[in-house]
Protein backbone atom coordinates (compact mmCIF):
# COMPACT_ATOMS: atom_id res chain seq x y z
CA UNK A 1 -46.78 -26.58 -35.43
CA UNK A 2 -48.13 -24.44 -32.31
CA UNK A 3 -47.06 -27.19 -30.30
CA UNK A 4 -43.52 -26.11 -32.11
CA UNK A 5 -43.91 -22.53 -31.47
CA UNK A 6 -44.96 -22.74 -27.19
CA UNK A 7 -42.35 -25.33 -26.56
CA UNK A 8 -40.28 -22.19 -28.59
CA UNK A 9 -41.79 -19.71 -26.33
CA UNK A 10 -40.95 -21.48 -23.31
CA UNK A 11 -37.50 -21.84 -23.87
CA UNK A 12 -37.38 -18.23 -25.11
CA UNK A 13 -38.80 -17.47 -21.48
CA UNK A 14 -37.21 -19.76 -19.68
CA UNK A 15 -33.53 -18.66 -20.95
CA UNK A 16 -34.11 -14.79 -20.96
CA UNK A 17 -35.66 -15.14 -17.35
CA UNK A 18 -32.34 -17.07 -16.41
CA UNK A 19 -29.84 -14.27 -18.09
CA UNK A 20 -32.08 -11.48 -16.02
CA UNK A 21 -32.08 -13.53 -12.69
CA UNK A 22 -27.92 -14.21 -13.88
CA UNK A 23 -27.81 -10.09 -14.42
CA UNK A 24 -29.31 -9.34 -11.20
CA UNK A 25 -26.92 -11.46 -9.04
CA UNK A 26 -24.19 -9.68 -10.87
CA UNK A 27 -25.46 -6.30 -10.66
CA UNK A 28 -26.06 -7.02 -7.19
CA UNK A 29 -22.54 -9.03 -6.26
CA UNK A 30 -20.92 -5.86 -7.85
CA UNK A 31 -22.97 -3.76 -5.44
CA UNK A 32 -21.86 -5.80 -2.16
CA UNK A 33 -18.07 -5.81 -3.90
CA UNK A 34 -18.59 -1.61 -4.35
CA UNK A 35 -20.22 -1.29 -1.00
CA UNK A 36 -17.19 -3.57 0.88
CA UNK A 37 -14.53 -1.84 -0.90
CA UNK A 38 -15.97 1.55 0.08
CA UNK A 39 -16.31 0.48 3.48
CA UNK A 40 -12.61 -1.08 3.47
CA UNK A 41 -11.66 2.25 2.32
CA UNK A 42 -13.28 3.75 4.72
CA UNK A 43 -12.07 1.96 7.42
CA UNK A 44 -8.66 2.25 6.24
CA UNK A 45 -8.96 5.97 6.51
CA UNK A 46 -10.17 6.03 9.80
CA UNK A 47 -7.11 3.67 10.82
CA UNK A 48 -4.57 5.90 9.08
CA UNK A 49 -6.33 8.95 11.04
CA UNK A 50 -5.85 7.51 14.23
CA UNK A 51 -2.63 6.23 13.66
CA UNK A 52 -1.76 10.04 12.52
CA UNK A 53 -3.31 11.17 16.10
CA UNK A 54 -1.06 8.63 17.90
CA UNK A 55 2.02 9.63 16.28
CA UNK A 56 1.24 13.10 17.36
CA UNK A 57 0.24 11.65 21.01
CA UNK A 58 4.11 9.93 20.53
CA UNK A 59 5.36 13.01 20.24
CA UNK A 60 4.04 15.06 23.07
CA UNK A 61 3.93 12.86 25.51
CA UNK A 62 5.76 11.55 28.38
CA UNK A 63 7.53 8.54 28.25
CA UNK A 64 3.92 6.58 29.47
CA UNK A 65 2.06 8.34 27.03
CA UNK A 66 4.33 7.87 23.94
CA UNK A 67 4.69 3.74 25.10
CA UNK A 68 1.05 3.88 25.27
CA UNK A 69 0.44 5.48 21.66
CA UNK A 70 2.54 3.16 20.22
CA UNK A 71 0.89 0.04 21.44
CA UNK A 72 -2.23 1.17 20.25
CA UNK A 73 -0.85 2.00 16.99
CA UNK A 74 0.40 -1.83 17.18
CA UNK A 75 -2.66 -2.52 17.60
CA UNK A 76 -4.43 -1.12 14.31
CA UNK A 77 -1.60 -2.11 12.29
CA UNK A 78 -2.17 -5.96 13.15
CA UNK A 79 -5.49 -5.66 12.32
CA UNK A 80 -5.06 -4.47 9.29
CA UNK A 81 -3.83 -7.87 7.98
CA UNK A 82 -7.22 -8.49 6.73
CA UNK A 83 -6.41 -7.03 3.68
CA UNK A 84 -6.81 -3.44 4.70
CA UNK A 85 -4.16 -1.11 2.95
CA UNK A 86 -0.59 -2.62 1.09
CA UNK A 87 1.54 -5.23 3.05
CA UNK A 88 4.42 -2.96 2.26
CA UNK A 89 2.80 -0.15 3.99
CA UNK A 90 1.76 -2.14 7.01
CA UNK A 91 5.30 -3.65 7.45
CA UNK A 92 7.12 -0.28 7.12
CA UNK A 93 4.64 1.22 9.84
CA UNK A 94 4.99 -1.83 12.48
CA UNK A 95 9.06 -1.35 11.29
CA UNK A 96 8.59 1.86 12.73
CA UNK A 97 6.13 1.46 15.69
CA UNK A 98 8.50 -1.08 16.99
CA UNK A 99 11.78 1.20 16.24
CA UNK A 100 10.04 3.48 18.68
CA UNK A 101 9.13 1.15 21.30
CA UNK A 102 12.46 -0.20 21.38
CA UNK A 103 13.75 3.90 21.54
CA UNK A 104 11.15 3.93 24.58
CA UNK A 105 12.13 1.06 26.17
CA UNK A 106 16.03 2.10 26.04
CA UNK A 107 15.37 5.09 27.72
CA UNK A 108 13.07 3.63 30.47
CA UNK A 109 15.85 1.47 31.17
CA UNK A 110 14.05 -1.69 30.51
CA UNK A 111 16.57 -3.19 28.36
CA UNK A 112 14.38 -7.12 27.94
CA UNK A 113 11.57 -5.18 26.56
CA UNK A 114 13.98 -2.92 24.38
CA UNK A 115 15.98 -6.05 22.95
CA UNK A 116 12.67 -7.31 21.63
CA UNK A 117 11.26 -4.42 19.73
CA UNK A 118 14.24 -4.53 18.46
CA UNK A 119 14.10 -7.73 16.96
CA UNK A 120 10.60 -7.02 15.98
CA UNK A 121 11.59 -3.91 14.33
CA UNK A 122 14.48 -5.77 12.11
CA UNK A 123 11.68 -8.55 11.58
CA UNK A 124 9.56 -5.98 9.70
CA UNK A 125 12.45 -3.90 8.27
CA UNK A 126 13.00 -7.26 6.59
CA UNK A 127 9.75 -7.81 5.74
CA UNK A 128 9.62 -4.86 4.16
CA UNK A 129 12.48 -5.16 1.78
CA UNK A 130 11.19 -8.51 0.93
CA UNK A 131 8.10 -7.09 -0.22
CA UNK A 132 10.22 -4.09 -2.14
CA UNK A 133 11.76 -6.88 -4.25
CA UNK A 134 15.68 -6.22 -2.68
CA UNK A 135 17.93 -8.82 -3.27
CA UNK A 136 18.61 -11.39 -0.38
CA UNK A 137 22.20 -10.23 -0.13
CA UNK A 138 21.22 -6.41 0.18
CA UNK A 139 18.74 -7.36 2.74
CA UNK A 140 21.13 -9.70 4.75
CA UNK A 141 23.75 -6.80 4.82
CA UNK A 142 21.20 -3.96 5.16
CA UNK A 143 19.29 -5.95 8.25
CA UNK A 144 23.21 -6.98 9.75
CA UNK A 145 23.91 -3.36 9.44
CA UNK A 146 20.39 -2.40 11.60
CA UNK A 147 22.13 -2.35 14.75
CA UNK A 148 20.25 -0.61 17.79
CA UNK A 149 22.17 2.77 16.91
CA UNK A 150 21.06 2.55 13.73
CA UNK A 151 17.51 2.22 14.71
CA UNK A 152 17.72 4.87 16.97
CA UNK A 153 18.60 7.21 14.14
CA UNK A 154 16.45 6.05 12.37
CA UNK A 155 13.98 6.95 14.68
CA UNK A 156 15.16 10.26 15.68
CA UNK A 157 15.20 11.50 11.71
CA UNK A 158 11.50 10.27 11.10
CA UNK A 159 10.58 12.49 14.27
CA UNK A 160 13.04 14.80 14.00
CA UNK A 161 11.31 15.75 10.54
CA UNK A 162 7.62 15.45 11.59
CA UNK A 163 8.28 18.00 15.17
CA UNK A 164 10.93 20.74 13.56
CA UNK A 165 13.97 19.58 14.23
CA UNK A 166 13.01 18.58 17.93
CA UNK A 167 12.49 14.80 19.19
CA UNK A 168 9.40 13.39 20.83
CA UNK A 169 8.60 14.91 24.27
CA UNK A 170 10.23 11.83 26.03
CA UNK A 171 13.57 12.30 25.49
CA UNK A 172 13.55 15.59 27.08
């Protein structure tokens, strides 16, 4: 009978030590899992801050300066495919970044470079509308009906709103 009872024991000990070893790797998985997300968040804040500061750099600048802040906001929003922030979000901001370039471009005169932000810029527009859940024959009219004038309004109204009324320094 004690044998009985210490084999009893053992398994008692053996199988509450295993659910507090099992509790610890969960309490401290859900640590790493707080800790990453916190520092996802944080890093997605201090992309969205920059990207704030190089839309204001966009807008002040000459024409180098604003093709400059735009690349570099290229930049961040690429590597934010990792996860960082919605896909949505990403897409409508490279839509945008690449709206601008192409703006840039037109108005430096380098019309190989402006073609392809273009593109790039429809290639996200679509993206995006993908990702909104539009139909494919409201995006296939909607992205046929982006021509470069469109994008240039589009462009001027999103900057147009941020400065006042005024455009970007640039196209002064």
């Amino acid at each position: 009978m004690s044998r009985l009872i210490v084999k009893h024991l053992y398994t008692v000990i053996i199988r509450t030590s295993l659910l507090l070893f099992a509790a610890i790797c969960v309490a401290i998985g859900l640590g790493f899992v707080c800790r990453n997300t916190t520092a996802q968040t944080d890093e997605l804040s201090r992309s969205i801050e920059k990207l704030d500061v190089l839309y204001d750099d966009y807008l002040k600048g000459d024409i180098e300066h604003a093709r400059q802040s735009m690349r570099e906001a290229e930049q961040i929003l690429n590597d934010m495919k990792g996860g960082m922030g919605s896909v949505g979000g990403r897409a409508h901001g490279l839509m945008l970044v690449y709206a601008r370039l192409y703006c840039i471009e037109s108005k430096a005169g380098n019309s190989n470079e402006a073609y392809i932000n273009h593109v790039k810029s429809k290639y996200w527009f679509l993206i995006r509308l993908e990702l909104e859940g539009v139909s494919k024959r409201e995006i296939k009219s909607t992205i046929e009906s982006f021509t470069e004038e469109r994008c240039r309004e589009i462009v001027t109204k999103f900057d147009k709103a941020r400065v006042s009324g005024k455009g970007p320094r640039y196209l002064e």
